[in-house]
PDB file of N, CA and C in Angstrom:
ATOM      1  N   UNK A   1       0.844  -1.176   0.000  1.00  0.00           N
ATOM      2  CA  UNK A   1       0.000   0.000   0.000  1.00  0.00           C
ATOM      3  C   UNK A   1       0.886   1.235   0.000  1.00  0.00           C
ATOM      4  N   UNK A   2       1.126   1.806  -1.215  1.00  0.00           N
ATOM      5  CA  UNK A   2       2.143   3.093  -1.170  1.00  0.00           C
ATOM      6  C   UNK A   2       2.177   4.076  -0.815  1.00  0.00           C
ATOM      7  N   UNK A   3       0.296   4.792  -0.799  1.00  0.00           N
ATOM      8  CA  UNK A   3       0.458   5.698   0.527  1.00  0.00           C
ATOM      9  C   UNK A   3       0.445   5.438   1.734  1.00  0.00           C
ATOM     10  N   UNK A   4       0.201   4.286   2.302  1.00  0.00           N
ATOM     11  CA  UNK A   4       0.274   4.137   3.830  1.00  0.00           C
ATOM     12  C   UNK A   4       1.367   3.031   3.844  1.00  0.00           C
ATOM     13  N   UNK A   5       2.706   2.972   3.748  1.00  0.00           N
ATOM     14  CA  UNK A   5       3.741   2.052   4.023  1.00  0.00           C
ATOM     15  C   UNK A   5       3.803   1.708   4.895  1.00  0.00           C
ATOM     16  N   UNK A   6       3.136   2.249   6.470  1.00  0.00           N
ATOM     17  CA  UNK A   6       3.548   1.586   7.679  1.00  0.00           C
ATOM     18  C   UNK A   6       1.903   1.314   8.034  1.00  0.00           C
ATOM     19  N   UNK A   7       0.956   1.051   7.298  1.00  0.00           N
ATOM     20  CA  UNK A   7      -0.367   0.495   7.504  1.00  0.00           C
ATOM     21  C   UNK A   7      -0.153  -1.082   7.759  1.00  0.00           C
ATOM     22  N   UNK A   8      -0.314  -1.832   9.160  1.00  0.00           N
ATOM     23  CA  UNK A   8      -0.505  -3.099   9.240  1.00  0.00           C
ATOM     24  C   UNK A   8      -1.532  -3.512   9.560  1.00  0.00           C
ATOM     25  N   UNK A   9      -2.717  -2.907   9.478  1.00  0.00           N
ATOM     26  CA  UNK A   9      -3.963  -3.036   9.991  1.00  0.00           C
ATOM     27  C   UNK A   9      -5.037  -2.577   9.317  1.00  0.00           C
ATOM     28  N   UNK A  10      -5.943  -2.902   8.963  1.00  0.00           N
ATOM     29  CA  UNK A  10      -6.935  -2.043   8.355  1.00  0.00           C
ATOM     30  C   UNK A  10      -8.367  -2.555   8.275  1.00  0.00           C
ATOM     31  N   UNK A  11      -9.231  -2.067   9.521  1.00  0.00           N
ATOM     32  CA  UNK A  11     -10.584  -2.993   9.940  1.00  0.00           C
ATOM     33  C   UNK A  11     -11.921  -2.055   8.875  1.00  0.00           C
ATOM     34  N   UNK A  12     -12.567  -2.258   7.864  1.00  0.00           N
ATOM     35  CA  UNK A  12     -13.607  -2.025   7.357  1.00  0.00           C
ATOM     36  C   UNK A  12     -14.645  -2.522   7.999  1.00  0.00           C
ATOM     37  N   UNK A  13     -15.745  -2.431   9.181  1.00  0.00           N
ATOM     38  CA  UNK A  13     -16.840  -2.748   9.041  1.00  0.00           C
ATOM     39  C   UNK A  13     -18.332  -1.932   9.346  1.00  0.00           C
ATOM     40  N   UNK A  14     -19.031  -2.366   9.604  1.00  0.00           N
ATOM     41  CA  UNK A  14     -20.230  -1.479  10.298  1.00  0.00           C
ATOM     42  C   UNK A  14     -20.542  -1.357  11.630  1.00  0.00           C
ATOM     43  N   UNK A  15     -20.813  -0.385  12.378  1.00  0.00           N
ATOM     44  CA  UNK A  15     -20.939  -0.454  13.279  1.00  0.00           C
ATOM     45  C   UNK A  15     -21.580  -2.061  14.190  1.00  0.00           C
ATOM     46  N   UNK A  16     -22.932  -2.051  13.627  1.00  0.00           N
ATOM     47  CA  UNK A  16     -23.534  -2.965  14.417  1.00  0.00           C
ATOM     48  C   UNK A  16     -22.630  -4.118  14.488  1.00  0.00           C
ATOM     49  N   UNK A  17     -21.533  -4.600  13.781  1.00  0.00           N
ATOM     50  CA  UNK A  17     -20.392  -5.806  13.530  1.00  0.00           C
ATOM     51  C   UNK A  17     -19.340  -5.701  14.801  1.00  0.00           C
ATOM     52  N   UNK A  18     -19.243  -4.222  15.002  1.00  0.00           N
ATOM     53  CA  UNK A  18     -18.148  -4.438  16.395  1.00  0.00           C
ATOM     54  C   UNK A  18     -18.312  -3.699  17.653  1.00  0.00           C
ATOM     55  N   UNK A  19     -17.454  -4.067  18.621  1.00  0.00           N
ATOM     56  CA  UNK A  19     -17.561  -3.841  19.837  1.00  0.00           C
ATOM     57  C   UNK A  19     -16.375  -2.682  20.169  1.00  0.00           C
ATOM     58  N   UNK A  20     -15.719  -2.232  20.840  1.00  0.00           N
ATOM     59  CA  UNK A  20     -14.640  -1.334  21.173  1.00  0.00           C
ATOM     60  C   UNK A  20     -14.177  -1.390  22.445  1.00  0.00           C
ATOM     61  N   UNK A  21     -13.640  -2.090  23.075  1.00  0.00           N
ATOM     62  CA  UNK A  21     -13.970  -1.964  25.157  1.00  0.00           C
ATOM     63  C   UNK A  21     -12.539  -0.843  25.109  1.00  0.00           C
ATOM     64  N   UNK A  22     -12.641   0.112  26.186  1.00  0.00           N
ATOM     65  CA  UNK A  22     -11.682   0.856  26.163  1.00  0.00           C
ATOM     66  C   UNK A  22     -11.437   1.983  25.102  1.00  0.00           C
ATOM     67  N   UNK A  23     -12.080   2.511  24.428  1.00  0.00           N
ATOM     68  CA  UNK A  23     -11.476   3.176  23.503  1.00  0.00           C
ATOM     69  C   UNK A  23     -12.821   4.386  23.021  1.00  0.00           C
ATOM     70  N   UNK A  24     -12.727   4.793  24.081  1.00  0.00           N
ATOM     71  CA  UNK A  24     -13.695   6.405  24.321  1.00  0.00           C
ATOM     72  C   UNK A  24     -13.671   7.344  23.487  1.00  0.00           C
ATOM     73  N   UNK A  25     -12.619   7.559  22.529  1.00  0.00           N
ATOM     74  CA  UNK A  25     -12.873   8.695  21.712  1.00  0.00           C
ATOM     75  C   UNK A  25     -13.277   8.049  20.219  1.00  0.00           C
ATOM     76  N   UNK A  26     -13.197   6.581  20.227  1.00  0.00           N
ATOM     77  CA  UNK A  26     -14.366   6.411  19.228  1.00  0.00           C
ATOM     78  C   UNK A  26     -15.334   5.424  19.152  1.00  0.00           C
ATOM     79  N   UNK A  27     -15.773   5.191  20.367  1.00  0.00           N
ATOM     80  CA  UNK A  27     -17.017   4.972  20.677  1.00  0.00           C
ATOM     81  C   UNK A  27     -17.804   6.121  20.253  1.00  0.00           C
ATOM     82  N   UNK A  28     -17.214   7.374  21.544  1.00  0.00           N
ATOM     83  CA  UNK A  28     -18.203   8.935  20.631  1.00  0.00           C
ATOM     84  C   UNK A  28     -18.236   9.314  19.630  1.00  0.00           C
ATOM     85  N   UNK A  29     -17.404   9.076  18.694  1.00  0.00           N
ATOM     86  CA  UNK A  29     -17.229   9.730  17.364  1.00  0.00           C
ATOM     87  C   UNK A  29     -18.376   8.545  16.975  1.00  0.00           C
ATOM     88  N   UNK A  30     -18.752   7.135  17.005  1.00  0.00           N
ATOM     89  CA  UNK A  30     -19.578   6.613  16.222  1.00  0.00           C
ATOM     90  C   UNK A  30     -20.722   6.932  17.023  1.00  0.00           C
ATOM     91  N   UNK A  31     -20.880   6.929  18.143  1.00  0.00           N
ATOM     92  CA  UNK A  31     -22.286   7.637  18.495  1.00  0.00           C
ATOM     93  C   UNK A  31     -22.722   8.989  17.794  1.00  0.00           C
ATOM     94  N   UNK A  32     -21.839   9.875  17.810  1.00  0.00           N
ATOM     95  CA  UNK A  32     -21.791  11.298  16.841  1.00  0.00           C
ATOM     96  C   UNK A  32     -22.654  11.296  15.453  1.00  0.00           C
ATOM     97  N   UNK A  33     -21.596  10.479  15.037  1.00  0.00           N
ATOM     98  CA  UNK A  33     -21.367  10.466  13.235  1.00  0.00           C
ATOM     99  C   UNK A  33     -22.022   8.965  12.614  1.00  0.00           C
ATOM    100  N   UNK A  34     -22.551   9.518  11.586  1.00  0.00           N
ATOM    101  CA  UNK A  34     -23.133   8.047  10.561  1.00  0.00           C
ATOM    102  C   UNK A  34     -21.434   7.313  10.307  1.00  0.00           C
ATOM    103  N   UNK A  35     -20.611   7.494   9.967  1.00  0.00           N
ATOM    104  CA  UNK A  35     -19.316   6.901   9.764  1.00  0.00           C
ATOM    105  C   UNK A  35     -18.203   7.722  10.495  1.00  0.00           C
ATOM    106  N   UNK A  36     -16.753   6.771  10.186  1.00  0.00           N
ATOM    107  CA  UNK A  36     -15.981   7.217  10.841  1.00  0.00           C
ATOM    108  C   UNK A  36     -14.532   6.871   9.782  1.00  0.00           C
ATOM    109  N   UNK A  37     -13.357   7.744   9.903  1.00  0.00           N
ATOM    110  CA  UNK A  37     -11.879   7.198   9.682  1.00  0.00           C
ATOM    111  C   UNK A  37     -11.391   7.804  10.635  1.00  0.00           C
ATOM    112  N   UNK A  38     -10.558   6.321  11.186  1.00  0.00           N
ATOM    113  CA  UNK A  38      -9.943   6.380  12.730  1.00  0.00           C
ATOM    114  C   UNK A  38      -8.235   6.064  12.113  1.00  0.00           C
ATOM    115  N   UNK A  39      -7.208   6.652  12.821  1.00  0.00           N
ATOM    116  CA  UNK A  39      -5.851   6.105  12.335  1.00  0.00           C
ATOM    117  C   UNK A  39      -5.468   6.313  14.275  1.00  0.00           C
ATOM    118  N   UNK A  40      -5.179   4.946  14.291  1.00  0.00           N
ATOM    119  CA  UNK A  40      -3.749   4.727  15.680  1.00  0.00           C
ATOM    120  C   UNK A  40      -2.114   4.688  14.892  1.00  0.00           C
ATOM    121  N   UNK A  41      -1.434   5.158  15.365  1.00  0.00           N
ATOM    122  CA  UNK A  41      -0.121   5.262  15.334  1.00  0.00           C
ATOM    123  C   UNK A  41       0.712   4.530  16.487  1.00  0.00           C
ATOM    124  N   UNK A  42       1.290   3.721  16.610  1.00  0.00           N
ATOM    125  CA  UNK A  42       2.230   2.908  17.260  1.00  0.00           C
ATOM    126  C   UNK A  42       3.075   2.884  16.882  1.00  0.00           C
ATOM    127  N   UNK A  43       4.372   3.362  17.417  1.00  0.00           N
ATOM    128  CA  UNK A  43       5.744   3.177  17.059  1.00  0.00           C
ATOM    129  C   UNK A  43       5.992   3.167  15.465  1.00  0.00           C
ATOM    130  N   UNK A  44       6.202   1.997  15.100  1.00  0.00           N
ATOM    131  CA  UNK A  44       6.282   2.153  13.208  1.00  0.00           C
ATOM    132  C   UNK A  44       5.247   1.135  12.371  1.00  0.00           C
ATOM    133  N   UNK A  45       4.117   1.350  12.954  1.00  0.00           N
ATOM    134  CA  UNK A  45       2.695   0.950  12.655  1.00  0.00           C
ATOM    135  C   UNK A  45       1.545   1.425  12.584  1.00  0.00           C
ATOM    136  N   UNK A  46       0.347   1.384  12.075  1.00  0.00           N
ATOM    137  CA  UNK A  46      -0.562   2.264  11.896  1.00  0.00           C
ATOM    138  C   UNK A  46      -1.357   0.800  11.213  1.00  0.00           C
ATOM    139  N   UNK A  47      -2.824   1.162  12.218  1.00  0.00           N
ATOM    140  CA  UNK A  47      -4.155   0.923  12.224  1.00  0.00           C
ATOM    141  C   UNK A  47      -5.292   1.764  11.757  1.00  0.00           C
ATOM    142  N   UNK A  48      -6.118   1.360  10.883  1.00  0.00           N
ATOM    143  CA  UNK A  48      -6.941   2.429  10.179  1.00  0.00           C
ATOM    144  C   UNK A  48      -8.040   1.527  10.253  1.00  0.00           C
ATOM    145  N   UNK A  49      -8.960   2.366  10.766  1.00  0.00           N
ATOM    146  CA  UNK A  49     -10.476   1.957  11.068  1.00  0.00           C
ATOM    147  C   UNK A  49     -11.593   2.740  10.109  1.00  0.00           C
ATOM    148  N   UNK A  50     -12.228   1.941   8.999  1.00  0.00           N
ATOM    149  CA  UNK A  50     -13.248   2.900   8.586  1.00  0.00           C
ATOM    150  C   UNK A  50     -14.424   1.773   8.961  1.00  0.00           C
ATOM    151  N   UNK A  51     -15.326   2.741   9.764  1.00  0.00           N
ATOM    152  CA  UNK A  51     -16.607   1.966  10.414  1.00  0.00           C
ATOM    153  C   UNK A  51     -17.748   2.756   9.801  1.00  0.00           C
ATOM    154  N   UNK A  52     -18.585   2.450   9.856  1.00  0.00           N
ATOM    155  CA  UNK A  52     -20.343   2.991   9.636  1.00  0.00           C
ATOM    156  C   UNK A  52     -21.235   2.764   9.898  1.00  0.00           C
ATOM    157  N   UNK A  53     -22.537   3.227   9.666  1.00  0.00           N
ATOM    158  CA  UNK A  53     -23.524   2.705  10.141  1.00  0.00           C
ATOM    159  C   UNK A  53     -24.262   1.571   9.274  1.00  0.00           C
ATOM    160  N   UNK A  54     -23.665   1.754   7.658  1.00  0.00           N
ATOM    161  CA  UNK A  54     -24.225   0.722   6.920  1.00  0.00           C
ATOM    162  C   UNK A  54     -23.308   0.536   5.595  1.00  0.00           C
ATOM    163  N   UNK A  55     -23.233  -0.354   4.781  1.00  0.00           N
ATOM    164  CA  UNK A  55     -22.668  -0.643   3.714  1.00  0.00           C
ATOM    165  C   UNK A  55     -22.407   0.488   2.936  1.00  0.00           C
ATOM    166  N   UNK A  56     -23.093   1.320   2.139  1.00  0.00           N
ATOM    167  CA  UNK A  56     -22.936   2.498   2.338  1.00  0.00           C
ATOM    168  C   UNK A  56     -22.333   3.801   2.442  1.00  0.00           C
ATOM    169  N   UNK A  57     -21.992   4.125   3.368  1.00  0.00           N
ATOM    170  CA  UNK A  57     -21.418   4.981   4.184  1.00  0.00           C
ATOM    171  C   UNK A  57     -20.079   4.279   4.737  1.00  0.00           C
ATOM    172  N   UNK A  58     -19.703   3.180   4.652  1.00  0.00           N
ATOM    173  CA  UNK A  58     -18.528   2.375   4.556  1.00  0.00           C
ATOM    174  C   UNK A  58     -17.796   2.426   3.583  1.00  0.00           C
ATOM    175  N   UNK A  59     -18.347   2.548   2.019  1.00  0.00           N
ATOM    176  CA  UNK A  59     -17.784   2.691   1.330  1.00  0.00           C
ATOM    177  C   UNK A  59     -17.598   4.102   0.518  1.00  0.00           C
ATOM    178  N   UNK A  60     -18.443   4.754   1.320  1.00  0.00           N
ATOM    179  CA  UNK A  60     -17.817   5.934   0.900  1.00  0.00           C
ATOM    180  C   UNK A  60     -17.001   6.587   1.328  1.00  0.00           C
ATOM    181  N   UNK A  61     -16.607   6.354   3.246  1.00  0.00           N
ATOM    182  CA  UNK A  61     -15.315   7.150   3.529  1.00  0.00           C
ATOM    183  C   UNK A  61     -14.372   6.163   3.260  1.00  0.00           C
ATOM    184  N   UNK A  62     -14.480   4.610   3.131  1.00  0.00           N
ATOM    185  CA  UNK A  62     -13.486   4.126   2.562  1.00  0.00           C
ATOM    186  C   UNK A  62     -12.795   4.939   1.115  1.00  0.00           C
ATOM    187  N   UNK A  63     -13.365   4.764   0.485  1.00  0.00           N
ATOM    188  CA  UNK A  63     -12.796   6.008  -1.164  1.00  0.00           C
ATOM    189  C   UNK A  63     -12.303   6.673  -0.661  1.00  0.00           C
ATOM    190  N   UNK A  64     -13.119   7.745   0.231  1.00  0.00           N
ATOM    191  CA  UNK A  64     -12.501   9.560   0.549  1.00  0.00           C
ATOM    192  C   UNK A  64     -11.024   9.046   1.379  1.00  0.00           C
ATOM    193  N   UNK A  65     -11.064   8.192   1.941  1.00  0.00           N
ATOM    194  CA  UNK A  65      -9.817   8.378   3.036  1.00  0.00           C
ATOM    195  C   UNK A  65      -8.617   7.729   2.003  1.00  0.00           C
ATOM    196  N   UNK A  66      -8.865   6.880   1.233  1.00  0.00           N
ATOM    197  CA  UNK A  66      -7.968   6.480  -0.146  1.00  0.00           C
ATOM    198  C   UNK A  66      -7.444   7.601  -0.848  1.00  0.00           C
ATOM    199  N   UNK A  67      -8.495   8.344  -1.120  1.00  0.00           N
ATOM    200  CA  UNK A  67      -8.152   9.145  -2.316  1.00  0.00           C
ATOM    201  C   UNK A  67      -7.428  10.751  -1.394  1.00  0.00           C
ATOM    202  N   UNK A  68      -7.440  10.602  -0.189  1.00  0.00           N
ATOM    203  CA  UNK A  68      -6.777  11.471   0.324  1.00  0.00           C
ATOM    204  C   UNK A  68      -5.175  11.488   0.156  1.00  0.00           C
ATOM    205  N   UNK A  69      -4.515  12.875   0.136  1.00  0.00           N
ATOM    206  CA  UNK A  69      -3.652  13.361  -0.240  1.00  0.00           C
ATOM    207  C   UNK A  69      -2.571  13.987   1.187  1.00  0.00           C
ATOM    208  N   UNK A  70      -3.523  14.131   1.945  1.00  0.00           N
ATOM    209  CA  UNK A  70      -2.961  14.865   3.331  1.00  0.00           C
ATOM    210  C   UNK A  70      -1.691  13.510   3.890  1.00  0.00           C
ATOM    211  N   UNK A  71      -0.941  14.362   4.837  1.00  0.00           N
ATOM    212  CA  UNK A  71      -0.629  13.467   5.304  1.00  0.00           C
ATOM    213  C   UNK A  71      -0.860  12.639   6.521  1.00  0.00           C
ATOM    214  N   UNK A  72      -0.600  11.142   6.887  1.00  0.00           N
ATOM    215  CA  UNK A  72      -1.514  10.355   7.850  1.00  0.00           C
ATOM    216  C   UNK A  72      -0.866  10.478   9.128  1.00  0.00           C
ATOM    217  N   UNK A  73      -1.997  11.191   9.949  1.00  0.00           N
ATOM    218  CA  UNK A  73      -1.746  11.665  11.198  1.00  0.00           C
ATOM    219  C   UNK A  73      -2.604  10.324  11.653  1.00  0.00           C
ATOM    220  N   UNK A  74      -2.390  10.543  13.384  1.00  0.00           N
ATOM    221  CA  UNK A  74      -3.533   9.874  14.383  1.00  0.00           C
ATOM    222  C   UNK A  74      -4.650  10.450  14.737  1.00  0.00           C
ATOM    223  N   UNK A  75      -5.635   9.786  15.132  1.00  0.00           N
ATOM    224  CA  UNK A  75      -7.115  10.569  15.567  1.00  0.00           C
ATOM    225  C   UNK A  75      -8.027  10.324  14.267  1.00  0.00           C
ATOM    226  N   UNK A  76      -8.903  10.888  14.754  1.00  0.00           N
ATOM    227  CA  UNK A  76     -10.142  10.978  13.968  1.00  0.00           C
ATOM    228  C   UNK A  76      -9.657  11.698  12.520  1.00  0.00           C
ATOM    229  N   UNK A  77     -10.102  11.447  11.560  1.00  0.00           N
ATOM    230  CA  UNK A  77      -9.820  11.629  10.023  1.00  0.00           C
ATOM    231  C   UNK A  77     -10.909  12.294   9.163  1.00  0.00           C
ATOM    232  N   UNK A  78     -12.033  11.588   8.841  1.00  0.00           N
ATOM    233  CA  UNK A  78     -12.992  11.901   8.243  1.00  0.00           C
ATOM    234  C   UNK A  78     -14.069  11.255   9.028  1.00  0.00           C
ATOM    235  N   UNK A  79     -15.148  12.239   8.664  1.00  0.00           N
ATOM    236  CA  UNK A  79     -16.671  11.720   9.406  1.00  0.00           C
ATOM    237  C   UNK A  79     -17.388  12.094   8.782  1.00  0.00           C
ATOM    238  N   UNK A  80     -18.850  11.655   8.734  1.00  0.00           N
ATOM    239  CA  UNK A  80     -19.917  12.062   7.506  1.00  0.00           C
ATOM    240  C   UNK A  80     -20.983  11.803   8.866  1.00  0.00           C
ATOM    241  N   UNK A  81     -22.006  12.669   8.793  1.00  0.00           N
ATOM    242  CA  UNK A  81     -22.751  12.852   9.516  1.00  0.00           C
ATOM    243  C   UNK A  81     -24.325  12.373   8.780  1.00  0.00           C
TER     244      UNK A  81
END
């Protein structure tokens, strides 16, 4: 993956599919928002979460966060309401 070289992770699903224990700032962001792009940063690794509320809206911030150009920070990314 050539824009994300240190991506070892990358969970696509819908909300109702997962659980989160521990992890408060995006639990709220999916209570918030119809979707979400989440990036963790660990040492020389990176986890990218695009969740939603339905098929959908999964695949559309999946695209947007692809076709992004910025560079990949941690935290919350994109959200569609």
């Amino acid at each position: 993956m050539e824009p994300y070289p240190k991506l070892n992770g990358l969970l696509i699903m819908r909300y109702d599919q997962i659980h989160f224990d521990g992890d408060k700032e995006l639990q709220e962001a999916m209570a918030k928002h119809r979707g979400v792009v989440a990036v963790r940063l660990e040492e020389e690794h990176m986890t990218a979460f695009v969740l939603g509320r339905d098929n959908a809206t999964v695949a559309e911030l999946g695209k947007k966060w692809w076709e992004c150009k910025e560079k990949v920070r941690e935290g919350l990314i994109y959200w569609v309401d």
